[in-house]
Protein backbone atom coordinates (compact mmCIF):
# COMPACT_ATOMS: atom_id res chain seq x y z
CA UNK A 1 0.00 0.00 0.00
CA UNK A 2 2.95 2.67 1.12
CA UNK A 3 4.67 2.21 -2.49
CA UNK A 4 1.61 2.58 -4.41
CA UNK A 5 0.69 5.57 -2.48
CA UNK A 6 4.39 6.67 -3.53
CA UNK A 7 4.42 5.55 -6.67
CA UNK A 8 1.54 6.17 -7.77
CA UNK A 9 0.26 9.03 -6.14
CA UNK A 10 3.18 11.35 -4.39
CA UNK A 11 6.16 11.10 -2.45
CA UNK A 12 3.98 14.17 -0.63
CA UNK A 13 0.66 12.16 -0.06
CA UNK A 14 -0.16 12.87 3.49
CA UNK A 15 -0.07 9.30 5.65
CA UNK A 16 -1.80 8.95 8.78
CA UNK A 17 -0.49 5.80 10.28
CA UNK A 18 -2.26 5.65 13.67
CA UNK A 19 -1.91 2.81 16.66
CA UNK A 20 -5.50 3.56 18.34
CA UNK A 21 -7.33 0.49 16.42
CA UNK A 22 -9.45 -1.50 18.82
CA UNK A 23 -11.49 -4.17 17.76
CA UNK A 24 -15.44 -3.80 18.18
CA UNK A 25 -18.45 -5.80 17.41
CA UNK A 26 -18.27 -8.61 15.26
CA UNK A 27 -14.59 -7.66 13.83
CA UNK A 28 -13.45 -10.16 17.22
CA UNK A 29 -14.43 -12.61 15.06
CA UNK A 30 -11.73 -11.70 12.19
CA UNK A 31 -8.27 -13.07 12.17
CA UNK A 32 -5.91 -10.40 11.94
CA UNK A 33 -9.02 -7.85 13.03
CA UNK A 34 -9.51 -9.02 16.26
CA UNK A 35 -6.72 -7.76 18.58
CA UNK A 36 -4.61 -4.10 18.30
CA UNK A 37 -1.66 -3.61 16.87
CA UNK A 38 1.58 -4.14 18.22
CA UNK A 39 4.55 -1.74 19.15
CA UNK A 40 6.49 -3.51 16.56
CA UNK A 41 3.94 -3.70 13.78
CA UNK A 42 3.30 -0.14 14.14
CA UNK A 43 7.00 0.81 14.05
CA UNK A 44 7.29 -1.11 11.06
CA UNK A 45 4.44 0.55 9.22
CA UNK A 46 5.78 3.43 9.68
CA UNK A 47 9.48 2.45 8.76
CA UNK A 48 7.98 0.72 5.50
CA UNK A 49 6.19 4.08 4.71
CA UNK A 50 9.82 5.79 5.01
CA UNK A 51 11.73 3.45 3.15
CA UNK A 52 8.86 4.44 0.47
CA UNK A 53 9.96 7.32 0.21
CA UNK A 54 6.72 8.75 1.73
CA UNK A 55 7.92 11.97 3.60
CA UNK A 56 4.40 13.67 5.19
CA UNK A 57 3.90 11.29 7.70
CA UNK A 58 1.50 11.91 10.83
CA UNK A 59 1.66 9.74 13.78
CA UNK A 60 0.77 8.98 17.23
């Protein structure tokens, strides 16, 4: 998703990569949905995002 946004959009696309997913309702039931993300897998999104090239990155 990050390199298409790069490549195919703009360096400059705005990102928000947030960390405040919680799981509600029925998404429990959803592998992969059902639990927040990790310390690591947020770091990583947003380390993938850099190494994109994408530059206008807003996090929490």
């Amino acid at each position: 998703m990050v390199h298409f946004l790069a490549e195919e959009i703009s360096t400059g696309t705005y990102l928000n990569i947030m960390d405040q997913y919680r799981p509600c309702h029925q998404a429990w039931d959803v592998p992969g949905l059902d639990r927040r993300p990790t310390a690591r897998e947020y770091s990583e999104a947003v380390a993938a995002a850099r190494r994109a090239g994408l530059t206008r990155l807003d996090r929490r």
